[in-house]
PDB file of N, CA and C in Angstrom:
ATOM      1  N   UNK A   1     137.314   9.474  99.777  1.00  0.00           N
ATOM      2  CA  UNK A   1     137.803  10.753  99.304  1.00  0.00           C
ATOM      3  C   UNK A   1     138.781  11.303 100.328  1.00  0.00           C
ATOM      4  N   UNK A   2     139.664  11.549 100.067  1.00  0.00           N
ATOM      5  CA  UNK A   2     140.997  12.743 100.705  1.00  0.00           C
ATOM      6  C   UNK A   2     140.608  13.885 101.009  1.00  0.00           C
ATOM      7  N   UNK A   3     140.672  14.078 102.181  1.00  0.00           N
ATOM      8  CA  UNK A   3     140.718  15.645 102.557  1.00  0.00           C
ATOM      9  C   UNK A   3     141.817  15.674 103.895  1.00  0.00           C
ATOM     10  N   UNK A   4     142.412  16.716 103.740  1.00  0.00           N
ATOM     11  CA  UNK A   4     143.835  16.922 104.545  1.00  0.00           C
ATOM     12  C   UNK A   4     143.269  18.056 105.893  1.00  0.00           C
ATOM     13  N   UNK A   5     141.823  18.648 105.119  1.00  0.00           N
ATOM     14  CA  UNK A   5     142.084  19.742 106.295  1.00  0.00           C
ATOM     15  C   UNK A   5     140.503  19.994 105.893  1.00  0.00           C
ATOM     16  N   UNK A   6     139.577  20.286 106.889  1.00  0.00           N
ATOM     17  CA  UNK A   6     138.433  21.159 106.618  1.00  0.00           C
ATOM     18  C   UNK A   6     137.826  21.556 108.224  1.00  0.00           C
ATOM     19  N   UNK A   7     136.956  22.882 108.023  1.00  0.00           N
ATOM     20  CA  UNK A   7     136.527  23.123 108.814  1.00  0.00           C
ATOM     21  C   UNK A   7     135.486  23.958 108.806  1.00  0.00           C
ATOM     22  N   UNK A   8     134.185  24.581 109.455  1.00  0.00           N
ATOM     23  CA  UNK A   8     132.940  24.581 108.953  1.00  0.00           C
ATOM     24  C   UNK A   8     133.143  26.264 110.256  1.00  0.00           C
ATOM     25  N   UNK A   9     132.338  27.165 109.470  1.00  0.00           N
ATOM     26  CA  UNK A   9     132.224  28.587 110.327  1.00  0.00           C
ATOM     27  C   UNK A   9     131.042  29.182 110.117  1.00  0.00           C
ATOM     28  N   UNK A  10     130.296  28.795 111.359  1.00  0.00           N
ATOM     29  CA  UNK A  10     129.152  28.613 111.479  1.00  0.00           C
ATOM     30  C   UNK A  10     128.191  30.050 112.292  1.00  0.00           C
ATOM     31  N   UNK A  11     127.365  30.721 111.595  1.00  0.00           N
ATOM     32  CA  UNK A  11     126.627  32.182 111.785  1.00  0.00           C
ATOM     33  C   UNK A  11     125.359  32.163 111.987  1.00  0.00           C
ATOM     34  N   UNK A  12     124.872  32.570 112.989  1.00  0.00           N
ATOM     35  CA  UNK A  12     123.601  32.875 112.373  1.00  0.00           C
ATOM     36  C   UNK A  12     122.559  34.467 113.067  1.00  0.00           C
ATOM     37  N   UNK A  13     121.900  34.576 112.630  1.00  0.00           N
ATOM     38  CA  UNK A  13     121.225  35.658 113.107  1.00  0.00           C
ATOM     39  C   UNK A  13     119.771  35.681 113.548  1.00  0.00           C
ATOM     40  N   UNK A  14     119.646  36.402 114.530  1.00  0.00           N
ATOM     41  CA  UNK A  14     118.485  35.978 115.272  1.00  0.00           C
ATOM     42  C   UNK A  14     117.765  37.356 115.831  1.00  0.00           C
ATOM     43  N   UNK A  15     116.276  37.097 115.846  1.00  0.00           N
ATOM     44  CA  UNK A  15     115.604  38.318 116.177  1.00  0.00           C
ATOM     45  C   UNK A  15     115.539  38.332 117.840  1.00  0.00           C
ATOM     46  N   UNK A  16     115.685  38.922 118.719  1.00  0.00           N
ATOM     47  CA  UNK A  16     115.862  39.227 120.244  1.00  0.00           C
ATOM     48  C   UNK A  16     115.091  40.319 120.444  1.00  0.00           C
ATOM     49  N   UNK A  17     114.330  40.951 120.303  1.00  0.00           N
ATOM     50  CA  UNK A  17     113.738  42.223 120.725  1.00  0.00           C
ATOM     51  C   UNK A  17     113.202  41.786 122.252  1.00  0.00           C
ATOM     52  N   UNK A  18     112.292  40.833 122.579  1.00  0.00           N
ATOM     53  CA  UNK A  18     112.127  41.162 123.930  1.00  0.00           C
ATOM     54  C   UNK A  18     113.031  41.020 125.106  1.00  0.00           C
ATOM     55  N   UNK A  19     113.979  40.403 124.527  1.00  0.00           N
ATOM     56  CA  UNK A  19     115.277  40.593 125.671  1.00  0.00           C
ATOM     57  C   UNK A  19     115.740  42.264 126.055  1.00  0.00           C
ATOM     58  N   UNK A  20     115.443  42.795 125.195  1.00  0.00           N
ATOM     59  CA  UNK A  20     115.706  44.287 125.166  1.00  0.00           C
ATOM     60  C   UNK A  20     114.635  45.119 125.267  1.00  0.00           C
ATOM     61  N   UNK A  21     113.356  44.434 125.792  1.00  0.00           N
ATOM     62  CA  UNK A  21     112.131  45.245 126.123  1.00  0.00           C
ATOM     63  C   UNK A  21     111.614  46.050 124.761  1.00  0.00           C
ATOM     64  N   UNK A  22     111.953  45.256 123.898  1.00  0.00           N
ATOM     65  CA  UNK A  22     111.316  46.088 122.582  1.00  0.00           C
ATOM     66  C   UNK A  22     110.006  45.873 122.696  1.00  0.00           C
ATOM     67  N   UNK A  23     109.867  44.459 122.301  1.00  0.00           N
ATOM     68  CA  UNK A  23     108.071  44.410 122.213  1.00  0.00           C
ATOM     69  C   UNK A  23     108.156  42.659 122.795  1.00  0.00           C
ATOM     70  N   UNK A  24     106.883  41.812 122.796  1.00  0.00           N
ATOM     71  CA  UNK A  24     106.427  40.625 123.269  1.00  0.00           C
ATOM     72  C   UNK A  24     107.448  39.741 122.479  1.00  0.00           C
ATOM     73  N   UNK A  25     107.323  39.496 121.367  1.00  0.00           N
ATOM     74  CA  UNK A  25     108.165  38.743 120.417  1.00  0.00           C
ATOM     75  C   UNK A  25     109.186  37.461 121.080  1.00  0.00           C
ATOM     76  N   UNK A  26     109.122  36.458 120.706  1.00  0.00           N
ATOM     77  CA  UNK A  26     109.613  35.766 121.014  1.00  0.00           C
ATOM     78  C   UNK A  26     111.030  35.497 120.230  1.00  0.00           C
ATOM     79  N   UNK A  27     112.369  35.005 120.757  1.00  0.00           N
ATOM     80  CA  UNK A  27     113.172  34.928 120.472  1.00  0.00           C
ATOM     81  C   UNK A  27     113.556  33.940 119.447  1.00  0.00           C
ATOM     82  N   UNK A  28     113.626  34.051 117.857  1.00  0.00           N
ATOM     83  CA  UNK A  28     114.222  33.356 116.910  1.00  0.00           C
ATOM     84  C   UNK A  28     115.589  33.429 115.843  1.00  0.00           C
ATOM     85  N   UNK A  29     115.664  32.417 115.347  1.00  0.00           N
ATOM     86  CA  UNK A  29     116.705  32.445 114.503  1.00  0.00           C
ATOM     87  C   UNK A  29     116.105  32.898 113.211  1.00  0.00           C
ATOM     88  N   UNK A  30     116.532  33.983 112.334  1.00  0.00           N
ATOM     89  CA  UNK A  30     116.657  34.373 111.155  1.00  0.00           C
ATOM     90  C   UNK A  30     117.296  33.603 110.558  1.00  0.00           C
ATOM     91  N   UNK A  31     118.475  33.582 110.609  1.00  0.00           N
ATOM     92  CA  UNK A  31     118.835  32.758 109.516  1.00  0.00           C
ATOM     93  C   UNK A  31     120.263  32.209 109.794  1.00  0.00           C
ATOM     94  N   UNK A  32     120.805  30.929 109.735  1.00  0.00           N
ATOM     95  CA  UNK A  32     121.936  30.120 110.003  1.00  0.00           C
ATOM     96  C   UNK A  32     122.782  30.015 108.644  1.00  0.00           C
ATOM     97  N   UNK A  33     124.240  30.519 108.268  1.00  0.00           N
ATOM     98  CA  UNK A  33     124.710  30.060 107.652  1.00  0.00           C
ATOM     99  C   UNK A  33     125.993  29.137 108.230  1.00  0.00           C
ATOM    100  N   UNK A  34     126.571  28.449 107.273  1.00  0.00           N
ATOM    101  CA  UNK A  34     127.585  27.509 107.176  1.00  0.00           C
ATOM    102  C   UNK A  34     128.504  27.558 106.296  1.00  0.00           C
ATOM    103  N   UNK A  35     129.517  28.011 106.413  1.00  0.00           N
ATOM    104  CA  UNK A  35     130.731  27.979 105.446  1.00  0.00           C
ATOM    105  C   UNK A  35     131.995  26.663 105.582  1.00  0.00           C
ATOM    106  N   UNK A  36     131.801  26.351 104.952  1.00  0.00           N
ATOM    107  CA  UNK A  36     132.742  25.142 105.090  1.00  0.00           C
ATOM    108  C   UNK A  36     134.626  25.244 104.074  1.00  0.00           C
ATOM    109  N   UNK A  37     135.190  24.897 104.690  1.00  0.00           N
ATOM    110  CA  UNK A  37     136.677  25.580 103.936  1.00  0.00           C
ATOM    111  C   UNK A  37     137.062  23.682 104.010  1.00  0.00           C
ATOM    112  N   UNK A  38     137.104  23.507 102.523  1.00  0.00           N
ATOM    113  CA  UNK A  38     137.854  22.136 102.906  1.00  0.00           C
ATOM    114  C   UNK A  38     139.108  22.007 101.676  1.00  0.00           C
ATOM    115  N   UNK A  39     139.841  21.335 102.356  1.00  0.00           N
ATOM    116  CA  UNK A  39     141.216  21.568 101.664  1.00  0.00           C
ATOM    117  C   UNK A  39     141.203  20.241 101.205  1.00  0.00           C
ATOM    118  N   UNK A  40     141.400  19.622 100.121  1.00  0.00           N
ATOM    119  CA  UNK A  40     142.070  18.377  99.164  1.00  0.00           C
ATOM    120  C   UNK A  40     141.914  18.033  98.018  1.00  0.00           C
ATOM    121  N   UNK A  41     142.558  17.032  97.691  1.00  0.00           N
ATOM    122  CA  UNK A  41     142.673  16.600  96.110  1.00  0.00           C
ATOM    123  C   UNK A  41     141.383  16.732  95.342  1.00  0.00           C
ATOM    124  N   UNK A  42     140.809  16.309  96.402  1.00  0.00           N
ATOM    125  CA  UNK A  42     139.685  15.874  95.070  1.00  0.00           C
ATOM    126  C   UNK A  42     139.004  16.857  94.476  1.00  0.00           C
ATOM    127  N   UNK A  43     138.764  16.507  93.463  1.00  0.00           N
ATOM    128  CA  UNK A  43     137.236  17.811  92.400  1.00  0.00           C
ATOM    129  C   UNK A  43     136.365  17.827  92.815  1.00  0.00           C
ATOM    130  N   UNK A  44     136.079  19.499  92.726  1.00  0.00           N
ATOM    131  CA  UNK A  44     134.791  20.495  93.407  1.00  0.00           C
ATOM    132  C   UNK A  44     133.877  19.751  93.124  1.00  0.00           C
ATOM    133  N   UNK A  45     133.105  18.900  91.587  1.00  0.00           N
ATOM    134  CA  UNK A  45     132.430  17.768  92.201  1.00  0.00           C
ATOM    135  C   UNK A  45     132.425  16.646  92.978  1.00  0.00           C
ATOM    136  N   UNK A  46     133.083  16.174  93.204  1.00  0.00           N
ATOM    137  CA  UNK A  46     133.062  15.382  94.636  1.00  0.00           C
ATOM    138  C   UNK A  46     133.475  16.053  95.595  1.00  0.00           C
ATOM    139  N   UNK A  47     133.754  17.142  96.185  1.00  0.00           N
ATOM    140  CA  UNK A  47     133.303  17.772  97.278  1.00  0.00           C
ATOM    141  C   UNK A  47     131.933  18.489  97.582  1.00  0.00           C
ATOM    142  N   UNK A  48     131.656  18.693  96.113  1.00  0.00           N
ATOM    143  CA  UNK A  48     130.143  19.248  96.722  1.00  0.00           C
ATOM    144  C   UNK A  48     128.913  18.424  96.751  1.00  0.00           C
ATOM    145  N   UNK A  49     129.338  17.129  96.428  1.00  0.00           N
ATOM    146  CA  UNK A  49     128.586  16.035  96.541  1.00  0.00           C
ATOM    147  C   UNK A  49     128.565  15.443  97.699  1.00  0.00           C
ATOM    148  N   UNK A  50     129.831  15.251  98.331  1.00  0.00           N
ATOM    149  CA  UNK A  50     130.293  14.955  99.962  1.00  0.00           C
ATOM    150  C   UNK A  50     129.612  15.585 100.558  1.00  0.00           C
ATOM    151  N   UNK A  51     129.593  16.810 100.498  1.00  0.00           N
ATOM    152  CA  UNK A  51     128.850  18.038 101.289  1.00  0.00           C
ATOM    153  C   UNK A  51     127.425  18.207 101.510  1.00  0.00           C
ATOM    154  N   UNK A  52     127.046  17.487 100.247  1.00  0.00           N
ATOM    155  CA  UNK A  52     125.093  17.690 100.367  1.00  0.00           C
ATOM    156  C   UNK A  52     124.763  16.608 100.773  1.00  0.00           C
ATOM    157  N   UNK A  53     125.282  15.386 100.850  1.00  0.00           N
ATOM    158  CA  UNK A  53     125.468  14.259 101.442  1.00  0.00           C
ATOM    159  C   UNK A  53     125.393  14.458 102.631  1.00  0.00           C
ATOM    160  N   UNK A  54     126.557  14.764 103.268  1.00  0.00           N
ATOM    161  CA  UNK A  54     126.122  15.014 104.605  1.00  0.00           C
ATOM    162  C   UNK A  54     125.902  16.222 105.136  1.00  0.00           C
ATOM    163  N   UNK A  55     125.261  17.105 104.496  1.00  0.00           N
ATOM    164  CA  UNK A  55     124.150  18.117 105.401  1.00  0.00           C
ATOM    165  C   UNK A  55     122.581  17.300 104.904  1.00  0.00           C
ATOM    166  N   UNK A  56     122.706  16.333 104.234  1.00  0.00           N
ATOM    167  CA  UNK A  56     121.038  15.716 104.408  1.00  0.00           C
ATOM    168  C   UNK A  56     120.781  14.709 105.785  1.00  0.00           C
ATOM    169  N   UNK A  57     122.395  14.380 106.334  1.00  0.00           N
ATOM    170  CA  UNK A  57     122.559  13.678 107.421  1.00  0.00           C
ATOM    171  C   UNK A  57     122.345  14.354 108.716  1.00  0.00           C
ATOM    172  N   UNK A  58     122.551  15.650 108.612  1.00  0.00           N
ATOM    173  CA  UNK A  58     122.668  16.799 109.554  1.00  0.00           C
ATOM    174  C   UNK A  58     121.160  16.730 110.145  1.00  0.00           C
ATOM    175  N   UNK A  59     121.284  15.618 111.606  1.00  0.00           N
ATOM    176  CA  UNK A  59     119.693  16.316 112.159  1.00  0.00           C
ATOM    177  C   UNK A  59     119.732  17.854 112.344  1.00  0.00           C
ATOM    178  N   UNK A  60     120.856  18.865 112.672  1.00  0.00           N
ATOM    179  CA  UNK A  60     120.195  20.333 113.162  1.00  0.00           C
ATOM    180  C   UNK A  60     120.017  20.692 111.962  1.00  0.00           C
ATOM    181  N   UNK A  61     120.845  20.698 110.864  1.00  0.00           N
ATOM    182  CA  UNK A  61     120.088  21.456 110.104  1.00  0.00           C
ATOM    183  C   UNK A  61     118.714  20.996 109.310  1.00  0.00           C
ATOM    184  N   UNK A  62     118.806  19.462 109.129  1.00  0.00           N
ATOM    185  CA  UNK A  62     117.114  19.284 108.906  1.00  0.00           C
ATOM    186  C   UNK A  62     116.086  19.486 110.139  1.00  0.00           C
ATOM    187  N   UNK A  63     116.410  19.633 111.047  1.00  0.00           N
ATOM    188  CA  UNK A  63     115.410  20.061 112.160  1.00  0.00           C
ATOM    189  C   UNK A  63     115.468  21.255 112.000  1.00  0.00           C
ATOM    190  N   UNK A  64     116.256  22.449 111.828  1.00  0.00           N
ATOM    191  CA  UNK A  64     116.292  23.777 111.581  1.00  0.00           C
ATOM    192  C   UNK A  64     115.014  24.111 110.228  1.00  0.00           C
ATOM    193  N   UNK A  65     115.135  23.109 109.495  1.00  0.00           N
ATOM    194  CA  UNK A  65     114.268  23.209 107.783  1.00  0.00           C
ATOM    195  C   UNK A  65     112.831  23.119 108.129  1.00  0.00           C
ATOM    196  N   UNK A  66     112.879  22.258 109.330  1.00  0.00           N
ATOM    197  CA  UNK A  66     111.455  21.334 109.407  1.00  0.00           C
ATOM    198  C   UNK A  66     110.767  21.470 110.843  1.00  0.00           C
ATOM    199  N   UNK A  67     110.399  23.056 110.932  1.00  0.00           N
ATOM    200  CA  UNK A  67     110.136  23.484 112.427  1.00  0.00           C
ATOM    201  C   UNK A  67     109.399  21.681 112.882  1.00  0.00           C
ATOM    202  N   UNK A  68     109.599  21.655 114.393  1.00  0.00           N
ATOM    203  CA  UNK A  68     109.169  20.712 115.012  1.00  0.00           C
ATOM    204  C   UNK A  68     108.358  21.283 116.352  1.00  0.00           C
ATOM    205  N   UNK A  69     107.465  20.332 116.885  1.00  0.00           N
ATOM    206  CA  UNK A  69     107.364  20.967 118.265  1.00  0.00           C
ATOM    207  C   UNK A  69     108.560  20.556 119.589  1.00  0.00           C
ATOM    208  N   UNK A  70     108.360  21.529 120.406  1.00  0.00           N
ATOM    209  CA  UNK A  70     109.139  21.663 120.930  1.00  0.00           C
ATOM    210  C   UNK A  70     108.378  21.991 122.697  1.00  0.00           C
ATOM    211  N   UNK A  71     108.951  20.617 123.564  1.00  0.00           N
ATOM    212  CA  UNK A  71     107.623  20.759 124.789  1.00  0.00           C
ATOM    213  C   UNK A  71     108.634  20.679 126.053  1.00  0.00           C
ATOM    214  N   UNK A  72     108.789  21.249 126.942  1.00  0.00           N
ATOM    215  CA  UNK A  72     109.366  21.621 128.296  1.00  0.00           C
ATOM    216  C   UNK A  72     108.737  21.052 129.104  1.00  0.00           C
ATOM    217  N   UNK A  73     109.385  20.137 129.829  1.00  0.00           N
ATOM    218  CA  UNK A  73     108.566  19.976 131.012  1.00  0.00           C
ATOM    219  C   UNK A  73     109.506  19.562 132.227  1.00  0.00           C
ATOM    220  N   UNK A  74     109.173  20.430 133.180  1.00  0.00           N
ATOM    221  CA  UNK A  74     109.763  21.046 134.097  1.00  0.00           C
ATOM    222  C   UNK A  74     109.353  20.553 135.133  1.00  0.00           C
ATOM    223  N   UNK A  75     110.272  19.865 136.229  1.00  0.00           N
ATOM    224  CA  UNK A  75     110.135  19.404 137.704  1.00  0.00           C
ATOM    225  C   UNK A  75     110.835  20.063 138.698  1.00  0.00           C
ATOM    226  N   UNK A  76     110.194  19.776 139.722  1.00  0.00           N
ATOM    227  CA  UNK A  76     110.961  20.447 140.952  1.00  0.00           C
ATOM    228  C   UNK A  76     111.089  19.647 142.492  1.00  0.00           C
ATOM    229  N   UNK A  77     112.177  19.289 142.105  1.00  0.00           N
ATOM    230  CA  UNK A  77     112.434  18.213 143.375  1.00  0.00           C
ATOM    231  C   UNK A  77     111.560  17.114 143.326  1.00  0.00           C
ATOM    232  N   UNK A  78     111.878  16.508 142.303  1.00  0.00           N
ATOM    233  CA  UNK A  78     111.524  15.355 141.295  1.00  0.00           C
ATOM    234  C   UNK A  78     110.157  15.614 141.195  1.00  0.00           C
ATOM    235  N   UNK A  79     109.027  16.495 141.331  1.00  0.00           N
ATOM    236  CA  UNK A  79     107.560  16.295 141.142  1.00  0.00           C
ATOM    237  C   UNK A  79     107.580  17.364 139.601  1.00  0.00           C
ATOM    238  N   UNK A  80     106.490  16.977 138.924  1.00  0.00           N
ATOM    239  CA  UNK A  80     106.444  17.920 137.952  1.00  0.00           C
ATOM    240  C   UNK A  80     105.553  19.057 138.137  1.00  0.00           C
ATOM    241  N   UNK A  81     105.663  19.954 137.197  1.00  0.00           N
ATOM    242  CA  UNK A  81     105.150  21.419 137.646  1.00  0.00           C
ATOM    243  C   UNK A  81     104.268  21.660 136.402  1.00  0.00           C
ATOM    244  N   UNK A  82     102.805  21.823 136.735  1.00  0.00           N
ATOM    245  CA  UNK A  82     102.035  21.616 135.613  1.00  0.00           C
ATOM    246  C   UNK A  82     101.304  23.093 135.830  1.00  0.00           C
ATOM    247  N   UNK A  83     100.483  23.681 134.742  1.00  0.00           N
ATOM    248  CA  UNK A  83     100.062  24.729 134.637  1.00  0.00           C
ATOM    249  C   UNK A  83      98.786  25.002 135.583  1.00  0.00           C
TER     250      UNK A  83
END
């Protein structure tokens, strides 16, 4: 498929309160959008087929869909630092 020009403008919004001493709350994303502007020949069905195509390829946004855990582990002057 032809495309001459595209490009993706990417938002999202996120709750922060304890950065600002509101309350305990931990810092998340509300909600991520994606706008995509793509310029070419082809028909809006095969671009929006291209498109769901590869946002099913998209690890962030299927990792965004599909909370995961998520584990830190932290050294200090190469030894690790355990609780």
């Amino acid at each position: 498929m032809q495309i001459d020009d595209a490009s993706a403008d990417v938002r999202a919004t996120f709750r922060n309160t304890e950065k600002y001493d509101v309350d305990d709350a931990p810092a998340y994303f509300e909600k991520v959008q994606i706008k995509l502007e793509i310029v070419s020949p082809a028909s809006g069905d095969q671009v929006k087929r291209l498109a769901a195509h590869a946002e099913r390829a998209c690890h962030a946004a299927q990792s965004l869909r599909h909370p995961i855990p998520v584990v830190l582990e932290t050294a200090l002057n190469g030894a690790a630092l355990t609780d």
